[in-house]
Protein backbone atom coordinates (compact mmCIF):
# COMPACT_ATOMS: atom_id res chain seq x y z
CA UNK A 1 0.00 0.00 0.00
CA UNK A 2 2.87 2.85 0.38
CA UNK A 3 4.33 1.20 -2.76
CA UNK A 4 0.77 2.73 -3.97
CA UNK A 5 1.05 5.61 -2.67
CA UNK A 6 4.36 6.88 -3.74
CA UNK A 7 3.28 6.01 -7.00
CA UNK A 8 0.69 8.57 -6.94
CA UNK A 9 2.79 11.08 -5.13
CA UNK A 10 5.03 11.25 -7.86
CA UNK A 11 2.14 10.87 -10.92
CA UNK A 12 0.81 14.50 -8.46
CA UNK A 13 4.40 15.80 -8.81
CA UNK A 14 4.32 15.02 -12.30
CA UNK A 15 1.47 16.29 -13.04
CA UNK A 16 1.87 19.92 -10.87
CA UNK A 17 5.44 20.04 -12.65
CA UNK A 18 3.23 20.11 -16.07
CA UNK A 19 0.51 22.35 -15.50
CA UNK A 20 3.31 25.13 -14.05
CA UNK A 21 4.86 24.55 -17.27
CA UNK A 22 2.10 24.75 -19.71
CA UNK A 23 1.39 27.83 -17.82
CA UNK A 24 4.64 29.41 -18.42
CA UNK A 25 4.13 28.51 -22.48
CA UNK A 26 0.59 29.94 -22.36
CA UNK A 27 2.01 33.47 -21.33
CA UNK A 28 4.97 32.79 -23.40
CA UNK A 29 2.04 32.34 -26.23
CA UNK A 30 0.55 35.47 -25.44
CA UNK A 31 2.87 38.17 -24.06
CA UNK A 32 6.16 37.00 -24.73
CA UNK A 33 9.31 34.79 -22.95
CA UNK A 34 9.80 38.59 -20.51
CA UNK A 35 6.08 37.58 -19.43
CA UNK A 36 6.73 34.33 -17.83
CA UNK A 37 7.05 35.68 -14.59
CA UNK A 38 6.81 33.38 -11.51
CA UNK A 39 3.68 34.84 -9.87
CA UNK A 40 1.96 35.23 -13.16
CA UNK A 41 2.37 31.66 -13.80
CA UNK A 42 1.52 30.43 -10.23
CA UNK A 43 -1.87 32.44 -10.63
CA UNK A 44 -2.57 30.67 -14.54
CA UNK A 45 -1.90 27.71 -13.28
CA UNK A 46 -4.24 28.75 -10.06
CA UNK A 47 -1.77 27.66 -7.72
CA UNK A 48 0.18 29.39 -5.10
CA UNK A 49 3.86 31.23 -5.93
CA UNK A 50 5.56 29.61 -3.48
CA UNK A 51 4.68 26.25 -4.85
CA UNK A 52 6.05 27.04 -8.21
CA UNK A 53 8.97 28.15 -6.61
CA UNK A 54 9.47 24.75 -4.51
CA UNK A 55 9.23 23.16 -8.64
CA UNK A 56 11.23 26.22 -9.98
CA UNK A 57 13.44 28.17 -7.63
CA UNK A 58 13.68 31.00 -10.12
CA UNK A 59 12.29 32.54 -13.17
CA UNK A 60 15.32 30.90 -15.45
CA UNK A 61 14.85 27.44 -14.27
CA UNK A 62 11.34 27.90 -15.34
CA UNK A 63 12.32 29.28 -18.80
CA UNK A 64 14.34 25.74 -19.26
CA UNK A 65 12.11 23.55 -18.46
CA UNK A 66 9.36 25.60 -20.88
CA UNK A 67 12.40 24.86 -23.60
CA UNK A 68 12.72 21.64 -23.02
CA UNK A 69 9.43 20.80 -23.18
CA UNK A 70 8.82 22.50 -26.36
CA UNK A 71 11.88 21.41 -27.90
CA UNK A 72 11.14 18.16 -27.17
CA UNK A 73 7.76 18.61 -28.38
CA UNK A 74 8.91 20.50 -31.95
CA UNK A 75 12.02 17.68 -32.56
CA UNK A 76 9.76 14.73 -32.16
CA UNK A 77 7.41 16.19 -34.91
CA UNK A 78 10.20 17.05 -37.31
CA UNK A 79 11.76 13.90 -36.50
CA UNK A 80 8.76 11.97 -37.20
CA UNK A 81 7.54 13.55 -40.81
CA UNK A 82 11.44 12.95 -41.72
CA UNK A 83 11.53 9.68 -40.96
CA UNK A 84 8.25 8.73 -42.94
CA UNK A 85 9.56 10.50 -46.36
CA UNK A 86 10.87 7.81 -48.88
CA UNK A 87 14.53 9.79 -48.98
CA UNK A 88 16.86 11.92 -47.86
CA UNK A 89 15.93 14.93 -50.26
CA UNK A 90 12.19 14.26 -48.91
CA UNK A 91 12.90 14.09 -45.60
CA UNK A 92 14.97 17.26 -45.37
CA UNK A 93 11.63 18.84 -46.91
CA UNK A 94 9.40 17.20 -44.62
CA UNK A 95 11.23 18.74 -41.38
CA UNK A 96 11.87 22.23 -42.86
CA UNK A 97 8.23 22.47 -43.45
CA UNK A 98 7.17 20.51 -40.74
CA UNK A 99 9.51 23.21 -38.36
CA UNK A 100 7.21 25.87 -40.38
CA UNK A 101 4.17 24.93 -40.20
CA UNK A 102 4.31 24.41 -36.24
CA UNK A 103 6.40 27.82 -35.60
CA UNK A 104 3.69 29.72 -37.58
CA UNK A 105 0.80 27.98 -36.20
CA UNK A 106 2.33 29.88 -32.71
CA UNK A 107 4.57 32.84 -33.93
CA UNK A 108 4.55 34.50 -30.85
CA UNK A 109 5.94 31.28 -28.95
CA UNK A 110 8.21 30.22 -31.25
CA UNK A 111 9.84 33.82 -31.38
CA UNK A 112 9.40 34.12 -27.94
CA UNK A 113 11.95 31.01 -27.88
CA UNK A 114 14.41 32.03 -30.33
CA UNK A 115 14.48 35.17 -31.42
CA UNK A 116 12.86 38.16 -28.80
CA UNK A 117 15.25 40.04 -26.70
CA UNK A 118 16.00 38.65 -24.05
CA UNK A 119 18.87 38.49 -20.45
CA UNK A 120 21.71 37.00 -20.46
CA UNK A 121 20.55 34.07 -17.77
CA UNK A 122 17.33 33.66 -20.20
CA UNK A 123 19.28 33.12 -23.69
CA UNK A 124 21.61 30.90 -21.82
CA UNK A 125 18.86 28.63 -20.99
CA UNK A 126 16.88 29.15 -24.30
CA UNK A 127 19.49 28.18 -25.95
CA UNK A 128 18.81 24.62 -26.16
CA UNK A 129 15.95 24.98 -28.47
CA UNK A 130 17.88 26.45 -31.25
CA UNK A 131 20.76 24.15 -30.81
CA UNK A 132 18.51 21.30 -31.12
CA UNK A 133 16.48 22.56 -34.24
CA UNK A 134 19.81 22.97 -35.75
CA UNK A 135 21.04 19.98 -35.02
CA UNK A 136 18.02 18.08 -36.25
CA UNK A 137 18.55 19.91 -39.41
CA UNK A 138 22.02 19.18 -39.80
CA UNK A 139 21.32 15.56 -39.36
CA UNK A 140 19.28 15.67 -42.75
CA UNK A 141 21.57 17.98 -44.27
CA UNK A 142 24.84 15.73 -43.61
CA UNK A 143 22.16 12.42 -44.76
CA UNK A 144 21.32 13.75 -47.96
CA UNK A 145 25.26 14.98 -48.66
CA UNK A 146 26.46 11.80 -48.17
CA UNK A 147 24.22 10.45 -50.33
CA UNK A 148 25.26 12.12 -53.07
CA UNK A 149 21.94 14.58 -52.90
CA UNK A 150 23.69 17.94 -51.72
CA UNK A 151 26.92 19.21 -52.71
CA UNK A 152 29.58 19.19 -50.16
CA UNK A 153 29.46 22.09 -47.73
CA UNK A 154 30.07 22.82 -43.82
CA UNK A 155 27.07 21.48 -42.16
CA UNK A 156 28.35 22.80 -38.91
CA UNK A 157 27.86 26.43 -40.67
CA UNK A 158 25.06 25.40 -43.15
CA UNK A 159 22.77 24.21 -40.38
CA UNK A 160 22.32 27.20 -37.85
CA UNK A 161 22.30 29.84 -41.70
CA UNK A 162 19.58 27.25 -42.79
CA UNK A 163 17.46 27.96 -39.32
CA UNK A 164 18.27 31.62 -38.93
CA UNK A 165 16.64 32.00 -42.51
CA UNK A 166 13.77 30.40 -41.74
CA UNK A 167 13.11 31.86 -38.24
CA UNK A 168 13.66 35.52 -39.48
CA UNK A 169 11.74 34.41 -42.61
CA UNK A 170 8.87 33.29 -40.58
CA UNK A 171 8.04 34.98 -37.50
CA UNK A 172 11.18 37.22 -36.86
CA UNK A 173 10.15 41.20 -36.91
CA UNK A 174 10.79 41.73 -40.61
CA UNK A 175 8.63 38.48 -41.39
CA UNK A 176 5.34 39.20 -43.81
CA UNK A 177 2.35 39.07 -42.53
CA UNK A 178 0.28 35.62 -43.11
CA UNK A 179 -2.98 35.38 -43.64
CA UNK A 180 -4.42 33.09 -40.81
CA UNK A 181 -6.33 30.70 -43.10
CA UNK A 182 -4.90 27.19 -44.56
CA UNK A 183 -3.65 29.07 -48.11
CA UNK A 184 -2.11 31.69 -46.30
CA UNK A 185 0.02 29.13 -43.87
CA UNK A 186 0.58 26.92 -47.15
CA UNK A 187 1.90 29.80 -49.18
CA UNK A 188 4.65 30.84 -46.68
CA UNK A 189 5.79 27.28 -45.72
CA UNK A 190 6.22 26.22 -49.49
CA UNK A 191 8.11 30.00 -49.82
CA UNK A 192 10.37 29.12 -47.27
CA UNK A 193 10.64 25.44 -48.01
CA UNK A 194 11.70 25.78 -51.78
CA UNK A 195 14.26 29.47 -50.20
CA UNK A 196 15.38 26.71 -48.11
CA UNK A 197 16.36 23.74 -50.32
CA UNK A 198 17.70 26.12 -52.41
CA UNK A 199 20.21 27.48 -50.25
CA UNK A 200 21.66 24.36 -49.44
CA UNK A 201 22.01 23.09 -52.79
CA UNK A 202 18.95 21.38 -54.15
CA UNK A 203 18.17 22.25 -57.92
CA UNK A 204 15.20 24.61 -58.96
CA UNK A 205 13.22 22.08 -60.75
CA UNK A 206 13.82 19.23 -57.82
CA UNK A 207 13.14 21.75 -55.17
CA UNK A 208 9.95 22.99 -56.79
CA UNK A 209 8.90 18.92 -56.80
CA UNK A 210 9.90 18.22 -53.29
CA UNK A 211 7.53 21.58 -52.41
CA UNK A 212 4.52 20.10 -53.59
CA UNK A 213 4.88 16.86 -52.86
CA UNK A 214 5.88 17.41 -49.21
CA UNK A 215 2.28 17.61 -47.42
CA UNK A 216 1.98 20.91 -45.23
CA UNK A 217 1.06 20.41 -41.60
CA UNK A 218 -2.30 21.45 -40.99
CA UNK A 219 -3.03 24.64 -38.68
CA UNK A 220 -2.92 23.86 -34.98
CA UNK A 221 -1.42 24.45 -31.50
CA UNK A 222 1.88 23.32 -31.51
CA UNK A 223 1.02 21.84 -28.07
């Protein structure tokens, strides 16, 4: 019976630890990374501040574990349109517009997490997400190159150029406005999807063909 009832402590833990999260990516959502704020969070999540605090001792600790969780979330989806495309070319399309889709469907978050001004203790523990996208794309890149599908280039330099681009390109402050409708999001994912493949090496004509046959995420909450 204790057995039993540590168990469920730590499913309560578990669970607490999410809901203070998702809290802190809610605000994020709305008002920006300078928004998550412990006492903020503690009263979205309709809890007290001191119990966030006993989860997260301060607001940076917080901000990491909001990364992770979305980085984990946004990998996992690239990851798994890549690995269902029938090559290398196709699968480096399927997670640049896989990484589009998602960051449009929540601008605000996603350039809350990469791109918005930000402390020095913050950007240090953002930084994981932005290492891990490019990483992720760098695995495709250096697949498709040694396949003979890319020309030979730096992947260490071509991977982080290849996510800048799109990040600025999408929901940066000098990105166009989208229409929030289904043509609007597929419009600026294919745009940035055939910039992309491009820039890396990929012919007009194959890029152009990669485009439309990679399948654009539908609309939705990244979470």
């Amino acid at each position: 019976m204790a057995y039993r009832r540590t168990e469920n402590v730590v499913r309560r833990l578990a669970a607490r630890h999410d809901a203070i999260v998702a809290a802190a990516g809610s605000l994020a959502a709305e008002a920006g990374i300078n928004a998550v704020q412990i006492a903020p969070v503690a009263a979205r999540a309709g809890i007290a501040a001191g119990t966030v605090y006993r989860y997260f001792p301060s607001k940076t600790d917080l901000v990491a574990a909001l990364v992770e969780a979305v980085s984990e979330r946004e990998i996992d989806a690239m990851r798994s349109a890549a690995d269902a495309a029938p090559g290398p070319l196709s699968a480096l399309a399927a997670a640049i517009t896989t990484l589009a889709a998602r960051a449009l469907s929540e601008r605000k978050l996603a350039f809350a997490l990469i791109g918005e001004p930000v402390d020095a203790d913050t950007e240090n523990a953002r930084l994981i997400f932005r290492t891990a996208l490019a990483t992720e794309l760098g695995k495709r890149l250096s697949v498709a190159m040694n396949g003979g599908h890319l020309p030979e280039q730096d992947i260490a330099a071509a991977a982080p150029a290849l996510l800048g681009a799109l990040i600025e390109g999408l929901v940066g402050p000098l990105a166009p406005t989208v229409h929030d409708d289904a043509a609007g999001t597929r419009d600026a994912v294919q745009t940035l999807t055939l910039f992309a493949l491009r820039a890396v090496g990929v012919s007009d004509a194959r890029a152009r063909g990669l485009v439309v046959q990679t399948r654009v995420p539908a609309r939705e909450k990244a979470g």
